[in-house]
Structures are given as C-alpha cells and as structure tokens.
C-alpha atoms as a PDB file:
ATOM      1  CA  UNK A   1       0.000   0.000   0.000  1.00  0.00           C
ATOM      2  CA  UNK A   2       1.716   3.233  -0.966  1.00  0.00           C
ATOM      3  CA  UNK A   3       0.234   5.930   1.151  1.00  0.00           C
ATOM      4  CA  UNK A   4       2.872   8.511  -0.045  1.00  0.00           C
ATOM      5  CA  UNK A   5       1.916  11.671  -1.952  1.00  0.00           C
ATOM      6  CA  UNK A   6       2.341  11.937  -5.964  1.00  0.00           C
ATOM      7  CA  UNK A   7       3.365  14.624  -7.229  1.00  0.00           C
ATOM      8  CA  UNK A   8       1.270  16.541  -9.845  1.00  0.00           C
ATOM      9  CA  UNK A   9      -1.795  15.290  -8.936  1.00  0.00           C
ATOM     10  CA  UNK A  10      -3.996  17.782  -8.196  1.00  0.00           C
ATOM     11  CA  UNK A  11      -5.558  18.812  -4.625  1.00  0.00           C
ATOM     12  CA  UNK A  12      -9.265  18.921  -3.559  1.00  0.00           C
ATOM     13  CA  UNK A  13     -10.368  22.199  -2.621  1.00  0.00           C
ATOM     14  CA  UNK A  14     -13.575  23.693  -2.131  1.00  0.00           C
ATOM     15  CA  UNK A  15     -14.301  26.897  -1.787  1.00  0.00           C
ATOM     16  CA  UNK A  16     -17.091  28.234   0.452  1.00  0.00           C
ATOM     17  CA  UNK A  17     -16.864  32.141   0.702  1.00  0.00           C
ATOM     18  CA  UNK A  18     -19.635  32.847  -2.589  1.00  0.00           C
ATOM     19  CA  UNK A  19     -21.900  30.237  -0.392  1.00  0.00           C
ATOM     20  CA  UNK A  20     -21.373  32.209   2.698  1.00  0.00           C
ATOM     21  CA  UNK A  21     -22.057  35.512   1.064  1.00  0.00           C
ATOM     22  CA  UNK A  22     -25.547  33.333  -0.667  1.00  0.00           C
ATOM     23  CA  UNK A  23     -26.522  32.630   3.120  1.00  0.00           C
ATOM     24  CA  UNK A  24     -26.209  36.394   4.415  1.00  0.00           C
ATOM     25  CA  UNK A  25     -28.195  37.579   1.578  1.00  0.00           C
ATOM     26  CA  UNK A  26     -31.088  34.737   1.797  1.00  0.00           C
ATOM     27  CA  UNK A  27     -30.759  35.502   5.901  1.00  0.00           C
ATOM     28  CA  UNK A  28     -31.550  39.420   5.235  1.00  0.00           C
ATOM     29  CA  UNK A  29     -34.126  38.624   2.658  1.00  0.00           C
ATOM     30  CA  UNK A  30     -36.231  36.370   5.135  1.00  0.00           C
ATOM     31  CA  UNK A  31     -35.471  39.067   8.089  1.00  0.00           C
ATOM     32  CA  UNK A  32     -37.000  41.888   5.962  1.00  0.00           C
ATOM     33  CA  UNK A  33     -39.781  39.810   4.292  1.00  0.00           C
ATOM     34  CA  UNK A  34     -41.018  38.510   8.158  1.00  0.00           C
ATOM     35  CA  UNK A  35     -41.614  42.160   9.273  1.00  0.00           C
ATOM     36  CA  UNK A  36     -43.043  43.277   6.338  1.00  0.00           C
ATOM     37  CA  UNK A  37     -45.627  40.598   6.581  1.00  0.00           C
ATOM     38  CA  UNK A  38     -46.731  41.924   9.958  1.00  0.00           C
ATOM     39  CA  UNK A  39     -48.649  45.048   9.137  1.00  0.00           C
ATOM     40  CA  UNK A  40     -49.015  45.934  12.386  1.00  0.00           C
ATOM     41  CA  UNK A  41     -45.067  46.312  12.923  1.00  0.00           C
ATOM     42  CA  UNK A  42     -45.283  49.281  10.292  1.00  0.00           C
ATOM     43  CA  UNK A  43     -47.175  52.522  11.138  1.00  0.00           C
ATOM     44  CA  UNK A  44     -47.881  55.136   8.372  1.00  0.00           C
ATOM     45  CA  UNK A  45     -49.268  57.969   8.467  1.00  0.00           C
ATOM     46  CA  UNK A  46     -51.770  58.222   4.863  1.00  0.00           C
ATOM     47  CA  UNK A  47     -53.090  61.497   3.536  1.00  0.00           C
ATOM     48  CA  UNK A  48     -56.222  62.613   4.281  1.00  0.00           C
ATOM     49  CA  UNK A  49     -58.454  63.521   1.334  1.00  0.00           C
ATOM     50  CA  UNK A  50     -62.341  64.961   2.051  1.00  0.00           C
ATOM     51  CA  UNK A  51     -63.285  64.423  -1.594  1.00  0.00           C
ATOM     52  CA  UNK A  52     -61.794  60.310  -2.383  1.00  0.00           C
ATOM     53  CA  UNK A  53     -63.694  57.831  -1.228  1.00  0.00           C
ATOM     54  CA  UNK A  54     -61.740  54.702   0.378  1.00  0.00           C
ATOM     55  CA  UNK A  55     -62.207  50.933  -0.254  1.00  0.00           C
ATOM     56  CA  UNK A  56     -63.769  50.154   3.439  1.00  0.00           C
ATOM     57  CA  UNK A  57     -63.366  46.535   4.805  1.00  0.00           C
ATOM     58  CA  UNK A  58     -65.432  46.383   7.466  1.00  0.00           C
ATOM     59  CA  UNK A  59     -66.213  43.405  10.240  1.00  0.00           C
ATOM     60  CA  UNK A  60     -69.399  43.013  11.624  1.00  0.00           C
ATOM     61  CA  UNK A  61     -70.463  40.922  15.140  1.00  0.00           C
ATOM     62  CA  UNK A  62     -73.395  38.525  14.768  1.00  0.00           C
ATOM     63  CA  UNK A  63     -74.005  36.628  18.281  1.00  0.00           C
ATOM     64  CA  UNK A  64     -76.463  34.328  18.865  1.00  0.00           C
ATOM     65  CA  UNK A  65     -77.451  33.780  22.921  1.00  0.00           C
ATOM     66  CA  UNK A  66     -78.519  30.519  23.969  1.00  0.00           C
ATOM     67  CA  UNK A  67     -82.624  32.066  24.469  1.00  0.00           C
ATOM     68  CA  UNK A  68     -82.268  32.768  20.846  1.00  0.00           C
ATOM     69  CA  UNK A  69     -81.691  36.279  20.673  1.00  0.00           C
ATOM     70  CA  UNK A  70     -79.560  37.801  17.649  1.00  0.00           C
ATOM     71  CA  UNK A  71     -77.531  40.789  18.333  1.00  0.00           C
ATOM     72  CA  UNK A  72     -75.740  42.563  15.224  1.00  0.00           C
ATOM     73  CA  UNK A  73     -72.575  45.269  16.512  1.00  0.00           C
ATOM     74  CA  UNK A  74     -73.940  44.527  20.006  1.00  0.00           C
ATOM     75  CA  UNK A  75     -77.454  45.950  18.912  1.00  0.00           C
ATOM     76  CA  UNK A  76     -80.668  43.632  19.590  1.00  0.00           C
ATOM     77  CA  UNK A  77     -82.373  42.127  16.346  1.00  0.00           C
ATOM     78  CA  UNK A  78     -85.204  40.011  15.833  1.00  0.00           C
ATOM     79  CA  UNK A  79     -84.904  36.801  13.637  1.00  0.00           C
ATOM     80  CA  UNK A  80     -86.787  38.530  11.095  1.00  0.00           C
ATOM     81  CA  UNK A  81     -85.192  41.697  10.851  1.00  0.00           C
ATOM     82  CA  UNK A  82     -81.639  39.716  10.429  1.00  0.00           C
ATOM     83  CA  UNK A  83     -81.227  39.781   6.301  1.00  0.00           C
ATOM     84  CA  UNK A  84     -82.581  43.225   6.093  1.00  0.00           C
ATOM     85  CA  UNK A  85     -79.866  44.810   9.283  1.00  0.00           C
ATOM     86  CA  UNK A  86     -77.247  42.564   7.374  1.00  0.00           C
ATOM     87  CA  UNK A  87     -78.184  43.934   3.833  1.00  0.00           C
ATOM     88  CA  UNK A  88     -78.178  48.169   5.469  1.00  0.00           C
ATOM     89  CA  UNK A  89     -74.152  47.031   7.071  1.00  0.00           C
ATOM     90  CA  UNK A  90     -73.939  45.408   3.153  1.00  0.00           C
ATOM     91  CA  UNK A  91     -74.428  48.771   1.999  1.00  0.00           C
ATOM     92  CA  UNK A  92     -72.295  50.830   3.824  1.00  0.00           C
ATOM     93  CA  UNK A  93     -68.730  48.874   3.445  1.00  0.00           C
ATOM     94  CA  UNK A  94     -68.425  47.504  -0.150  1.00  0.00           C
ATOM     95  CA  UNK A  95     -65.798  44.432   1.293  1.00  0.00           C
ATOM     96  CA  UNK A  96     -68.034  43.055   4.899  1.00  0.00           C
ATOM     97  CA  UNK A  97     -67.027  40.096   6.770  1.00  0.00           C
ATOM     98  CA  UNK A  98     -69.398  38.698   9.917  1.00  0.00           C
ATOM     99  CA  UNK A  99     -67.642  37.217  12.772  1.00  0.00           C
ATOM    100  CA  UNK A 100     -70.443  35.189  13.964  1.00  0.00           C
ATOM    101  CA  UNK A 101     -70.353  34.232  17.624  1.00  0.00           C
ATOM    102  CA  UNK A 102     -73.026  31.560  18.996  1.00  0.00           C
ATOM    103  CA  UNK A 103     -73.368  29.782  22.309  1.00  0.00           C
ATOM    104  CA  UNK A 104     -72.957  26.261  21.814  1.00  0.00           C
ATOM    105  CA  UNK A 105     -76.135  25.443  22.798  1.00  0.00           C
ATOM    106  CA  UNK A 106     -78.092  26.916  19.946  1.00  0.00           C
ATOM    107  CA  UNK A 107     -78.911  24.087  17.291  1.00  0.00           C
ATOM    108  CA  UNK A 108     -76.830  24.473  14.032  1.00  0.00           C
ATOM    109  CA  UNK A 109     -80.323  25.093  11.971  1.00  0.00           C
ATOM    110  CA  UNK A 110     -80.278  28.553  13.563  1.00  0.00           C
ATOM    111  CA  UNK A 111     -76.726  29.017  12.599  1.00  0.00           C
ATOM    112  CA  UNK A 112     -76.880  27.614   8.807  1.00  0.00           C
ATOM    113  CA  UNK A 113     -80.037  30.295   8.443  1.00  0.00           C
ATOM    114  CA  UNK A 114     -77.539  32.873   8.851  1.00  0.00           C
ATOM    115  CA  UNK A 115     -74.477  30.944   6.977  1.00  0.00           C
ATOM    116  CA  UNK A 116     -77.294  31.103   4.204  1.00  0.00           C
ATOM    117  CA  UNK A 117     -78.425  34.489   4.326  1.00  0.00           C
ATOM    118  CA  UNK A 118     -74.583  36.045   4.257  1.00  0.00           C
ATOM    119  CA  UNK A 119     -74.459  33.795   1.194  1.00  0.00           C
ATOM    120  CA  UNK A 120     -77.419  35.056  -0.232  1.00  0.00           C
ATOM    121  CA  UNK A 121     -76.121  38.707   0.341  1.00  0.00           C
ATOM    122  CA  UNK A 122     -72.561  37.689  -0.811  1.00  0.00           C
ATOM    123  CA  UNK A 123     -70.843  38.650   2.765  1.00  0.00           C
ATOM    124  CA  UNK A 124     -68.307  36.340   4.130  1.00  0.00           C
ATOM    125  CA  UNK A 125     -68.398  34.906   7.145  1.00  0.00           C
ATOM    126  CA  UNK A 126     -66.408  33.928  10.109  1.00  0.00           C
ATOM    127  CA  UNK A 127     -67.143  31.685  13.035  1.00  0.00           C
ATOM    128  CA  UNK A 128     -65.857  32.371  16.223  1.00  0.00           C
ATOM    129  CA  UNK A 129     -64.689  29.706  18.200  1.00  0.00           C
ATOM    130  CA  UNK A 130     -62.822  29.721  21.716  1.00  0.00           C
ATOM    131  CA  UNK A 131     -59.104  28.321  21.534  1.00  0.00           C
ATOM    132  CA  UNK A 132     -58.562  24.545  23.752  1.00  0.00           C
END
C-alpha cells in the first residue's frame, strides 16, 4: 500500500466564501420579508383627502345567545329583521365580513339560516370559536 503523496496530482479544494455571502443575503431577505408581513409592525401615516372615497373593509359581530336572541354590533335584532340589518351594514362597506359568535347550545339550523343568508347577500363569514 503506498500511502505517499504523488506529485502533480492535483488537490481537492472547495471553496465556500460565494456560499457564505448566498446565506447572508437569503438571511436578510427572510429578516426583511417577516416584518413586512406583519402590518401591524409598520405605522404610516396616509393622507387625508375629504373628496376620495376609500375601499372600506369592514367586520361586523353577529351573536347568537342561547334564548335565541340575535344581536348585530352589540345591537338587539329580531330573527326577522336579520337579512334586512345585514343587507343596510352590506351597503355601507363595499368588502363586509361577519364574525359570527353563537353559544354552543343553539342548534346548528339557527346558525346555517344565517351561513345562508350572508351567502345570499354575498358577505363572508367567520365563526368564532374559543381556543382549547
């Protein structure tokens, strides 16, 4: 077994400074694009303008008590009077979301009446549930 060296055979090097330089760059890129995703991290201050009108998104609260009675923004509503408060809050915002809250005693009939009639008004909707 001849461990010695020969001579002109070439030596295995590898060369790791362009990776290391990759690596910083990737690192800053995912650093800058995680607090950019956080709007909440950026404050800005817009322009005010009395004459433009602004895209609103606006979310709505639709809870549902366990005696069956509906409350929309905290305000009492009959069962009848539901589509017709959710169609007014329709009106206003031109992007509405309901967060619907109901007690978990209320029988899901009650809550696929108003699944259907945000469908029906083309509002989406959101159910609330309380984390484990």
């Amino acid at each position: 077994m001849n461990l010695r060296r020969r001579k002109g055979r070439p030596g295995a090097e590898v060369h790791t400074s362009a990776m290391n330089d990759i690596m910083f760059f990737l690192l800053l890129f995912f650093l800058i694009a995680s607090t950019v995703t956080n709007p909440n991290v950026i404050k800005l201050m817009l322009p005010k303008s009395s004459s433009g009108q602004s895209v609103s998104k606006k979310t709505i609260t639709v809870s549902v008590t366990k005696e069956l009675k509906y409350y929309v923004d905290k305000k009492e509503v009959t069962e009848a009077d539901l589509p017709s408060t959710l169609a007014s809050y329709k009106s206003l915002a031109t992007e509405l979301t309901i967060v619907l809250y109901v007690d978990r005693t209320v029988a899901i009939q009650n809550v696929v009446q108003i699944m259907d009639t945000a469908q029906k008004l083309n509002i989406k909707l959101v159910l609330a549930t309380e984390p484990k």
